[in-house]
PDB file of N, CA and C in Angstrom:
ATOM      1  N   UNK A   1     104.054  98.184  84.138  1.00  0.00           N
ATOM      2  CA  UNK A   1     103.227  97.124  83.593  1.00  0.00           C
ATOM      3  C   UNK A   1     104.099  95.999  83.008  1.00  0.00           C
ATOM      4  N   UNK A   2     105.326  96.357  81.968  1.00  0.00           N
ATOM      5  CA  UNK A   2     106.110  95.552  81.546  1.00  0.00           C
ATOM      6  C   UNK A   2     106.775  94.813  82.893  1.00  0.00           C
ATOM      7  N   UNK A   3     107.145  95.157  84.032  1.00  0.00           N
ATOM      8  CA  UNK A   3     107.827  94.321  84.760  1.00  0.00           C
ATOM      9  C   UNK A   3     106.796  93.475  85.567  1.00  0.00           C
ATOM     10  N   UNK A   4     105.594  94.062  85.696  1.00  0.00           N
ATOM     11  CA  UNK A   4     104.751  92.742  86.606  1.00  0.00           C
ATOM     12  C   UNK A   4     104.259  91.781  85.406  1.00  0.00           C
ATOM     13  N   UNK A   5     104.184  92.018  84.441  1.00  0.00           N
ATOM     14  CA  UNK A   5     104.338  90.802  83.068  1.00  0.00           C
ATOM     15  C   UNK A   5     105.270  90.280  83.284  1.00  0.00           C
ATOM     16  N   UNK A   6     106.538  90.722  83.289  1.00  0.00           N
ATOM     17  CA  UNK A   6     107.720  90.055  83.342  1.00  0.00           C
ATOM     18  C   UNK A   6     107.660  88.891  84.321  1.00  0.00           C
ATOM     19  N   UNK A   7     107.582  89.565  85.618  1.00  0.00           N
ATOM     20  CA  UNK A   7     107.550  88.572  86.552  1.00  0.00           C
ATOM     21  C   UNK A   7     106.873  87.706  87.077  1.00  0.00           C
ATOM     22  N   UNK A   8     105.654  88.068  86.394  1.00  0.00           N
ATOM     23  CA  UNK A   8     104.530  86.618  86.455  1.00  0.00           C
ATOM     24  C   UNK A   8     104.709  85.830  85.176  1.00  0.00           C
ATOM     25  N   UNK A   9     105.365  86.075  84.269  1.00  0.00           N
ATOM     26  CA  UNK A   9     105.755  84.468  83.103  1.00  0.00           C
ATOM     27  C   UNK A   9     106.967  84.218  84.117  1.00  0.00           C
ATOM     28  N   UNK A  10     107.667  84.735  84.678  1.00  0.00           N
ATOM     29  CA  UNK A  10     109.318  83.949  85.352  1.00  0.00           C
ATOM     30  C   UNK A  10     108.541  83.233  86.608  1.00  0.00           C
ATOM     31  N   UNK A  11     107.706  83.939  87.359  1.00  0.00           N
ATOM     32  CA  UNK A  11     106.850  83.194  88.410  1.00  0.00           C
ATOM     33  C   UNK A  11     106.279  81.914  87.231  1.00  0.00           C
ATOM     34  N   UNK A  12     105.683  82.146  86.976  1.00  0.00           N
ATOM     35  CA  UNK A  12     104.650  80.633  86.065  1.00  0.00           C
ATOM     36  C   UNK A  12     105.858  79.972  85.673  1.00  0.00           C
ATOM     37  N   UNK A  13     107.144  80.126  84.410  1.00  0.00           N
ATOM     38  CA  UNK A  13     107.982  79.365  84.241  1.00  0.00           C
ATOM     39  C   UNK A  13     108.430  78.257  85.561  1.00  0.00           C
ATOM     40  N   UNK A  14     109.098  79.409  86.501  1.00  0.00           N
ATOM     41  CA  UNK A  14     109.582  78.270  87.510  1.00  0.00           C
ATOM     42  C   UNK A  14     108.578  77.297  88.461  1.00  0.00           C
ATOM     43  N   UNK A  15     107.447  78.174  88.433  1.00  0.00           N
ATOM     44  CA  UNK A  15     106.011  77.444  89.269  1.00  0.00           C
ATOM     45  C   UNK A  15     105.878  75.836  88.388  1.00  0.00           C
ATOM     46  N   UNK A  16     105.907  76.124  87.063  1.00  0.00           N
ATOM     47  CA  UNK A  16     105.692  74.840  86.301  1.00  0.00           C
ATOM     48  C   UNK A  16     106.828  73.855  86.180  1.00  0.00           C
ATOM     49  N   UNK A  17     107.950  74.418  86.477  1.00  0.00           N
ATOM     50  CA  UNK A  17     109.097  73.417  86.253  1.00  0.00           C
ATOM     51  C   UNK A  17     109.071  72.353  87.775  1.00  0.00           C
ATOM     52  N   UNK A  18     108.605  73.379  88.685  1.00  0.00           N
ATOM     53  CA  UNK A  18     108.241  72.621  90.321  1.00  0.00           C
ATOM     54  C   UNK A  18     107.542  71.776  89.966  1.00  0.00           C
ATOM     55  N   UNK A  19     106.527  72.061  89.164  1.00  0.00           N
ATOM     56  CA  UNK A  19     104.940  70.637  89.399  1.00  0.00           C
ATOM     57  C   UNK A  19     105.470  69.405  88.970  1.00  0.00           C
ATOM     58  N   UNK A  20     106.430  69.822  87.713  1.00  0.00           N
ATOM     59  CA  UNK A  20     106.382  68.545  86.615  1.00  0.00           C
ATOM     60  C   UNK A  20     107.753  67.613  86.667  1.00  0.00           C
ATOM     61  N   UNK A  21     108.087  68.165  88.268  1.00  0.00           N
ATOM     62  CA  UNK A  21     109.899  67.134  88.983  1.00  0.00           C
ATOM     63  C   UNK A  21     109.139  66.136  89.616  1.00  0.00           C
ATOM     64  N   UNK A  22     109.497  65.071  89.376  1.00  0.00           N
ATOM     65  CA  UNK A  22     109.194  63.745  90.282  1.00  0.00           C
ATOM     66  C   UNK A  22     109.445  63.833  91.605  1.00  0.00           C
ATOM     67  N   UNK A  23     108.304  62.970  92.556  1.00  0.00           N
ATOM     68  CA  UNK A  23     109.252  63.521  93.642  1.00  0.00           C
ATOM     69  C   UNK A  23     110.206  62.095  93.989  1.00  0.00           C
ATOM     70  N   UNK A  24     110.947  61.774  95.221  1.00  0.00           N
ATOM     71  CA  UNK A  24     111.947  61.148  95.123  1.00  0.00           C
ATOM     72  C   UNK A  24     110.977  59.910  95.270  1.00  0.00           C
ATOM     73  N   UNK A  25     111.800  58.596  94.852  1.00  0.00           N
ATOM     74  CA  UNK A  25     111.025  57.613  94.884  1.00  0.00           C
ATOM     75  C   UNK A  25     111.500  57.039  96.097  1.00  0.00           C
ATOM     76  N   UNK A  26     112.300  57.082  96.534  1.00  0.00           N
ATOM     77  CA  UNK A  26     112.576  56.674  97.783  1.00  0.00           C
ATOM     78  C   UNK A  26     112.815  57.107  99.019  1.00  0.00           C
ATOM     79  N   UNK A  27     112.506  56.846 100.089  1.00  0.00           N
ATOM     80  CA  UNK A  27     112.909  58.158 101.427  1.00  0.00           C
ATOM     81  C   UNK A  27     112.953  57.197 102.600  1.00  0.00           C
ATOM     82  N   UNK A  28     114.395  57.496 103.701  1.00  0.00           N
ATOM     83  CA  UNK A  28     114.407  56.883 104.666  1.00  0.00           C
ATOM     84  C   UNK A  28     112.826  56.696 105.707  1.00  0.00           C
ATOM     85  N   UNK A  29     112.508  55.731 106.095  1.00  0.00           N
ATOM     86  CA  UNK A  29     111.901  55.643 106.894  1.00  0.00           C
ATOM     87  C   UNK A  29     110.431  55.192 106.217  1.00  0.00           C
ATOM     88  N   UNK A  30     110.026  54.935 104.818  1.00  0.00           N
ATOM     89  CA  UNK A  30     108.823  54.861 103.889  1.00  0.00           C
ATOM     90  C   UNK A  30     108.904  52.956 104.738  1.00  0.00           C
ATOM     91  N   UNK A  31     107.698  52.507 104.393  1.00  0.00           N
ATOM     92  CA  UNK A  31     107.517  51.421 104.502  1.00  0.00           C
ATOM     93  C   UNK A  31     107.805  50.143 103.869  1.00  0.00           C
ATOM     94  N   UNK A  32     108.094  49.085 103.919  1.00  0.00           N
ATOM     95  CA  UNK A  32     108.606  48.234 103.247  1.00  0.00           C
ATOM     96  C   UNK A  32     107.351  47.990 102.377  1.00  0.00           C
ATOM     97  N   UNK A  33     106.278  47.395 102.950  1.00  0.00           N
ATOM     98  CA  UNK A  33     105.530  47.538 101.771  1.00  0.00           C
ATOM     99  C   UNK A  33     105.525  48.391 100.989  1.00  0.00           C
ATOM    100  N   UNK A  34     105.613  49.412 101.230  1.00  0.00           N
ATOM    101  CA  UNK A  34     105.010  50.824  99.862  1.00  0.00           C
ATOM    102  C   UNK A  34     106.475  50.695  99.171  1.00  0.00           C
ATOM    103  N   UNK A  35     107.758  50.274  99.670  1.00  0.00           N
ATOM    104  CA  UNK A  35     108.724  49.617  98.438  1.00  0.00           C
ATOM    105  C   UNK A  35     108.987  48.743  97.719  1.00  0.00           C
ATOM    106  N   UNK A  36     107.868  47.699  98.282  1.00  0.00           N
ATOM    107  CA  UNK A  36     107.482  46.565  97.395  1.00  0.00           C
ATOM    108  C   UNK A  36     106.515  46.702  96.140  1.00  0.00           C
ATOM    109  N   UNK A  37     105.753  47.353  96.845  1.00  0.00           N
ATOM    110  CA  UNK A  37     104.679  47.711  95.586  1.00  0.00           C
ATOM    111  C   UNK A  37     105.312  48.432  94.721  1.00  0.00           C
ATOM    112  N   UNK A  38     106.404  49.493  94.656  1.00  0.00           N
ATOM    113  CA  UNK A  38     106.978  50.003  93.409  1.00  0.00           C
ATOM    114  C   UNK A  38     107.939  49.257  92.746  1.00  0.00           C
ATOM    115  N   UNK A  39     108.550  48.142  93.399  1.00  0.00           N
ATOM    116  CA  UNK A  39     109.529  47.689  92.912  1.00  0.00           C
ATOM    117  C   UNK A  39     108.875  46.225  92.840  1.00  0.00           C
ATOM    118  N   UNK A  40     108.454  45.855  92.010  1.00  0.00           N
ATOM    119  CA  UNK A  40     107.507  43.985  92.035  1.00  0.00           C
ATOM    120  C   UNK A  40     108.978  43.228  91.210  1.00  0.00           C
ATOM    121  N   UNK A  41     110.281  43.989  90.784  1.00  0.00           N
ATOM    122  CA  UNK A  41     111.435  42.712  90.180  1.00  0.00           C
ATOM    123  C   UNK A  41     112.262  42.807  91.511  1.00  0.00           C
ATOM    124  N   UNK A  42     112.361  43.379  92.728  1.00  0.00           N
ATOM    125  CA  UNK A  42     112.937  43.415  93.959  1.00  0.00           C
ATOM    126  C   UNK A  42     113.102  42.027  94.643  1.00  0.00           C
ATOM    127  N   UNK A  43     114.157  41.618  94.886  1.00  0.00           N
ATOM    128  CA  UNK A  43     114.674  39.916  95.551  1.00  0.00           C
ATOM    129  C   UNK A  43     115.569  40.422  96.960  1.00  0.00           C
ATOM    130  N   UNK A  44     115.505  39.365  97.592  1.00  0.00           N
ATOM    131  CA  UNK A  44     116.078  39.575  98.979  1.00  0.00           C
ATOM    132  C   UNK A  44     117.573  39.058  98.670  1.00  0.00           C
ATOM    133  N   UNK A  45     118.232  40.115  99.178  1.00  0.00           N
ATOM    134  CA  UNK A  45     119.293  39.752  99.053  1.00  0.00           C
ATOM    135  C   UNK A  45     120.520  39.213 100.538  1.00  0.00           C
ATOM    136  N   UNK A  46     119.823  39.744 101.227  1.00  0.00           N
ATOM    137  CA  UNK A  46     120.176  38.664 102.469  1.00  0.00           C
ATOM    138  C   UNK A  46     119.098  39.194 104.035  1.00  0.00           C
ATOM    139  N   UNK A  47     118.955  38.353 104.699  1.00  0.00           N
ATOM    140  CA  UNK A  47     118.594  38.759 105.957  1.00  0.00           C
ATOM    141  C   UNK A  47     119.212  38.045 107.061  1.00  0.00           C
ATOM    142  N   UNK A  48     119.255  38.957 108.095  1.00  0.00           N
ATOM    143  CA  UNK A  48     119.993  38.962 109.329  1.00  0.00           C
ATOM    144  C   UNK A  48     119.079  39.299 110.278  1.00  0.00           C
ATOM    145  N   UNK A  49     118.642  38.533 111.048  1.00  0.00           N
ATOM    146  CA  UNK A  49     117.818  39.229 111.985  1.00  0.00           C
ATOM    147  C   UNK A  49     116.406  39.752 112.238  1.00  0.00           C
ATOM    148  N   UNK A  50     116.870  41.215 112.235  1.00  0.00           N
ATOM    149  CA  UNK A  50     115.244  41.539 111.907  1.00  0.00           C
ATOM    150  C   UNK A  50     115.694  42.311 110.355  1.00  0.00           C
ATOM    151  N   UNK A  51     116.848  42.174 110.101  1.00  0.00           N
ATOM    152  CA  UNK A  51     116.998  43.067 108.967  1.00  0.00           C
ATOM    153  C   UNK A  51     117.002  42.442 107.232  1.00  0.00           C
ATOM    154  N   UNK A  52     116.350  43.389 106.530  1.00  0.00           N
ATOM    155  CA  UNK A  52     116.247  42.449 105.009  1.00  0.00           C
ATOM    156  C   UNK A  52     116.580  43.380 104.445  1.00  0.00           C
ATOM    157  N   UNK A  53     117.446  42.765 103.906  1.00  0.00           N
ATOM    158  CA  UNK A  53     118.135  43.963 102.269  1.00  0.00           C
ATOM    159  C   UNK A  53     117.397  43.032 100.907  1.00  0.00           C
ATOM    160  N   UNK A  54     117.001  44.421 100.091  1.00  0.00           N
ATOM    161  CA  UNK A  54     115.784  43.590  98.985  1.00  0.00           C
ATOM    162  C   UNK A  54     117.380  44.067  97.889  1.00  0.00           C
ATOM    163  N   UNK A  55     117.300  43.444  96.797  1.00  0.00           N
ATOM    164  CA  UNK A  55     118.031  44.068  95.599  1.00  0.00           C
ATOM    165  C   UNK A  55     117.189  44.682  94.935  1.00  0.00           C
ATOM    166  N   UNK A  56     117.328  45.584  93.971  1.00  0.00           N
ATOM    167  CA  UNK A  56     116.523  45.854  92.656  1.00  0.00           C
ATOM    168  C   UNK A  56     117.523  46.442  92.192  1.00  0.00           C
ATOM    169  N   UNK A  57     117.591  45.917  90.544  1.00  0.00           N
ATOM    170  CA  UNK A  57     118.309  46.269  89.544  1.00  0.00           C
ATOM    171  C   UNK A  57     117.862  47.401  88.389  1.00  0.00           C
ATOM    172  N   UNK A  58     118.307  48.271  89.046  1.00  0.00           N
ATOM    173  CA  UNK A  58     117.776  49.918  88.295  1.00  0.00           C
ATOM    174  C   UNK A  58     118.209  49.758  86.716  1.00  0.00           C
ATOM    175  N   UNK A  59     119.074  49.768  86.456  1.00  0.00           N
ATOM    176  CA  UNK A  59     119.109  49.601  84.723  1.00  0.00           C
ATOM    177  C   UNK A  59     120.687  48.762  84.376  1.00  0.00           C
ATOM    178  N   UNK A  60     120.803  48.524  82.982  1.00  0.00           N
ATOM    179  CA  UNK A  60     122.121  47.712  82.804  1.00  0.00           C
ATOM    180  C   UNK A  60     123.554  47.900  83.667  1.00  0.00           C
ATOM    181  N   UNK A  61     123.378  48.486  84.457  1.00  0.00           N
ATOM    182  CA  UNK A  61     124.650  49.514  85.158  1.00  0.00           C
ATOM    183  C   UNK A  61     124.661  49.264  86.578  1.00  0.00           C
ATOM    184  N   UNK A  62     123.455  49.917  86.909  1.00  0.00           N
ATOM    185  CA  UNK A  62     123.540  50.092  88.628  1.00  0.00           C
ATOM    186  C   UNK A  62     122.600  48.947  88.864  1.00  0.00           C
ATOM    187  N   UNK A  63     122.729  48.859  90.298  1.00  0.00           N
ATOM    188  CA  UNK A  63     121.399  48.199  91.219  1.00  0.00           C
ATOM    189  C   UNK A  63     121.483  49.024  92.459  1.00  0.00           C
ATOM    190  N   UNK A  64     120.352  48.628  93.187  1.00  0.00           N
ATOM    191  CA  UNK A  64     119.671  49.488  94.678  1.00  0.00           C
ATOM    192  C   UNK A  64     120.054  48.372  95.438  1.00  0.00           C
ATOM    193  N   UNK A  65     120.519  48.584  97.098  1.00  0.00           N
ATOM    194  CA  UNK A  65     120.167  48.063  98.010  1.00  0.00           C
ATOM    195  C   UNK A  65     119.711  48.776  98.835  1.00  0.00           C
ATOM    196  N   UNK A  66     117.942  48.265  99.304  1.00  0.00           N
ATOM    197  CA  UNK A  66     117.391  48.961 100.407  1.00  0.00           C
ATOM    198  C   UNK A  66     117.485  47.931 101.700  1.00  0.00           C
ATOM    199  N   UNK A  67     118.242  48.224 102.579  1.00  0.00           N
ATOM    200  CA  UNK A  67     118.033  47.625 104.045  1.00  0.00           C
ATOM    201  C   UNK A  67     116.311  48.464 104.987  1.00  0.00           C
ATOM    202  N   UNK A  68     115.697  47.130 105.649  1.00  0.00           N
ATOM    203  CA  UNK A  68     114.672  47.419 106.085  1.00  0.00           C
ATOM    204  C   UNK A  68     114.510  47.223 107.476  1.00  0.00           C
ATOM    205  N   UNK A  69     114.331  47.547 108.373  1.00  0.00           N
ATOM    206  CA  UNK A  69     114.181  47.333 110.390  1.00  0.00           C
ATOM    207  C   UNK A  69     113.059  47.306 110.330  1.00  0.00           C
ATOM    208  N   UNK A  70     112.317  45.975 110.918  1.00  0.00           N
ATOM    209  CA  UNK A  70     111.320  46.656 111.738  1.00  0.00           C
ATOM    210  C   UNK A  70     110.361  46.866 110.637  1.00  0.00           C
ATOM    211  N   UNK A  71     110.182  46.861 108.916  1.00  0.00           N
ATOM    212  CA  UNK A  71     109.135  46.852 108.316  1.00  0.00           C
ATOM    213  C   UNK A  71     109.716  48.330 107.517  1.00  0.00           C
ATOM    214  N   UNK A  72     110.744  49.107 108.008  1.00  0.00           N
ATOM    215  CA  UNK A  72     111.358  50.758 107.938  1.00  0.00           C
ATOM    216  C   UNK A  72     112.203  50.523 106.875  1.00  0.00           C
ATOM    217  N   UNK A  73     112.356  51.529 105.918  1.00  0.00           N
ATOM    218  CA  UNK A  73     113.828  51.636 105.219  1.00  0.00           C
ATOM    219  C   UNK A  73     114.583  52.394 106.061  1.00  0.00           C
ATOM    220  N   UNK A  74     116.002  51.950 106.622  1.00  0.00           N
ATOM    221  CA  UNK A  74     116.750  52.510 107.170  1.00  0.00           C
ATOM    222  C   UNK A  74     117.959  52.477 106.506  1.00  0.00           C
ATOM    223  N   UNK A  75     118.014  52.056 105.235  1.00  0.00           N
ATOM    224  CA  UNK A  75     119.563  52.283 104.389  1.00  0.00           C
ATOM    225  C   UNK A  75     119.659  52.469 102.759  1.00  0.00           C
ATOM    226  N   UNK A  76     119.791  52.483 102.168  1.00  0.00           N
ATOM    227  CA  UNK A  76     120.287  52.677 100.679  1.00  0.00           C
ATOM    228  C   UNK A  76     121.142  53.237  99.964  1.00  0.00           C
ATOM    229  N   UNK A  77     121.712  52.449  99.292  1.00  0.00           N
ATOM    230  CA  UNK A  77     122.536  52.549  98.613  1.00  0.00           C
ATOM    231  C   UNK A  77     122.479  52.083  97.070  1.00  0.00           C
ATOM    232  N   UNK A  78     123.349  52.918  96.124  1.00  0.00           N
ATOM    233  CA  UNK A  78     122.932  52.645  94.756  1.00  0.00           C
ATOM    234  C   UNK A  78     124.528  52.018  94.356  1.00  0.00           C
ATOM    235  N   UNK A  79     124.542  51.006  93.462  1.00  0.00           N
ATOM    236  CA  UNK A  79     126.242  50.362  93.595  1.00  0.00           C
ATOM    237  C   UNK A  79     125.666  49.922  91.763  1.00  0.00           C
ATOM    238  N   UNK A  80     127.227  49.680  91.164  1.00  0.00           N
ATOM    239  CA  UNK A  80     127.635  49.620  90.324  1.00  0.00           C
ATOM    240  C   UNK A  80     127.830  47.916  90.022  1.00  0.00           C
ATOM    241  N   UNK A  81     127.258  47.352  89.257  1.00  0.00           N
ATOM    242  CA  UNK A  81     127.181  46.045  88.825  1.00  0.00           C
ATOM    243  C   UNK A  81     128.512  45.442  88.536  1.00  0.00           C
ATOM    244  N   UNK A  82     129.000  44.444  89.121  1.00  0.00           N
ATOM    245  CA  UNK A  82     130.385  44.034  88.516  1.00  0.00           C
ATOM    246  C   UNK A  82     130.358  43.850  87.212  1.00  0.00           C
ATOM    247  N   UNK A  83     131.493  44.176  86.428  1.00  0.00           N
ATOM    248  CA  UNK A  83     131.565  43.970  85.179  1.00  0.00           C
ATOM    249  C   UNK A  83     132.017  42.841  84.385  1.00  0.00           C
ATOM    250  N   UNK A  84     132.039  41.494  85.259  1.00  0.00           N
ATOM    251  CA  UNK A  84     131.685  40.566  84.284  1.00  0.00           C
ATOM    252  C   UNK A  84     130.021  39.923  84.247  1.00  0.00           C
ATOM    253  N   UNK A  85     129.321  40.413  84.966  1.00  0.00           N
ATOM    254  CA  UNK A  85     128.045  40.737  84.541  1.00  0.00           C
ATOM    255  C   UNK A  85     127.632  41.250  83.473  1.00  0.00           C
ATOM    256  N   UNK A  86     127.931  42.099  83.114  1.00  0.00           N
ATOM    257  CA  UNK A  86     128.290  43.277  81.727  1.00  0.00           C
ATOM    258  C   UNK A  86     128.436  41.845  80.032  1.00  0.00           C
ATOM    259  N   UNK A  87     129.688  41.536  81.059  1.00  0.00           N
ATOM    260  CA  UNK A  87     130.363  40.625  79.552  1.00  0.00           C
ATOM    261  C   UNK A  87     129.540  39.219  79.735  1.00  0.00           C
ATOM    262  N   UNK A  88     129.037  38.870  80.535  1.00  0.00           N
ATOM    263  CA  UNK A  88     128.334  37.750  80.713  1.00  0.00           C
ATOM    264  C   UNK A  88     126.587  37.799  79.454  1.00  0.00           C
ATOM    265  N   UNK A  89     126.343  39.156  79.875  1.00  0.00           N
ATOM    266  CA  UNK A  89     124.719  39.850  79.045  1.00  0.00           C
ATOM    267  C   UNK A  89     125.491  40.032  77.296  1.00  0.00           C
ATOM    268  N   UNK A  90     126.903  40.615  77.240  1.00  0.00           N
ATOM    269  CA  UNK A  90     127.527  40.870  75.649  1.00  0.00           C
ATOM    270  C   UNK A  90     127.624  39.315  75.079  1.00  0.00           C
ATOM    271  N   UNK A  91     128.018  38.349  76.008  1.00  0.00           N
ATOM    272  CA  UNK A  91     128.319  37.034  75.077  1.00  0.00           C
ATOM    273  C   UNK A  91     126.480  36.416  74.795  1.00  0.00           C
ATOM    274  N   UNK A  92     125.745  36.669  75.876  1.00  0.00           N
ATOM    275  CA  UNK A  92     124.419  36.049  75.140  1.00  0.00           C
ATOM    276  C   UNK A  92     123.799  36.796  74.438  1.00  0.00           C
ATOM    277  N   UNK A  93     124.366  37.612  73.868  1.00  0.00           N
ATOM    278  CA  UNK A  93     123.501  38.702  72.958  1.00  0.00           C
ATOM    279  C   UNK A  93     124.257  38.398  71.759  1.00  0.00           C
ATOM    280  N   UNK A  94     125.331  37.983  71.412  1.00  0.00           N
ATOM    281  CA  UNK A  94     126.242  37.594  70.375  1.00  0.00           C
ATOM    282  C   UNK A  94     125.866  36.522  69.791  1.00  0.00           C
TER     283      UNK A  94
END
């Protein structure tokens, strides 16, 4: 009796830690619209073609580039803000 108790709170523990993970916000191949609508501060950061890379700036640190084909996410990458960006945001805060 003690071990099928046991193992239905360790079943429920990990069952609940599953529900309450985000799932990913981004995934190759999602639609450009449905990445517009989550991201409304997203700017184009260049296009070529049929291809558009949007920026969005995830927090003081990083930014996203999603490349799009065709309406498709087919790239991303998460990159590190140059750092006189950094000192540019410290002198207007001074």
């Amino acid at each position: 009796m003690k071990n099928l108790l046991l193992i239905l709170s360790v079943t429920l523990v990990l069952g609940s830690c599953a529900v309450f993970q985000s799932k990913p916000k981004y995934e190759i191949g999602m639609e450009e619209r449905a990445f517009l609508r989550q991201n409304k501060n997203a700017v184009i950061s260049s296009l070529e073609g049929n291809l558009k890379t949007y920026r969005v700036v995830r927090d003081d640190r990083f930014y996203l580039l999603a490349t799009f084909e065709d309406e498709e996410l087919i790239k991303l990458e998460e990159k590190e803000l140059p750092h006189h960006w950094h000192q540019g945001e410290e002198d207007n805060d001074q």
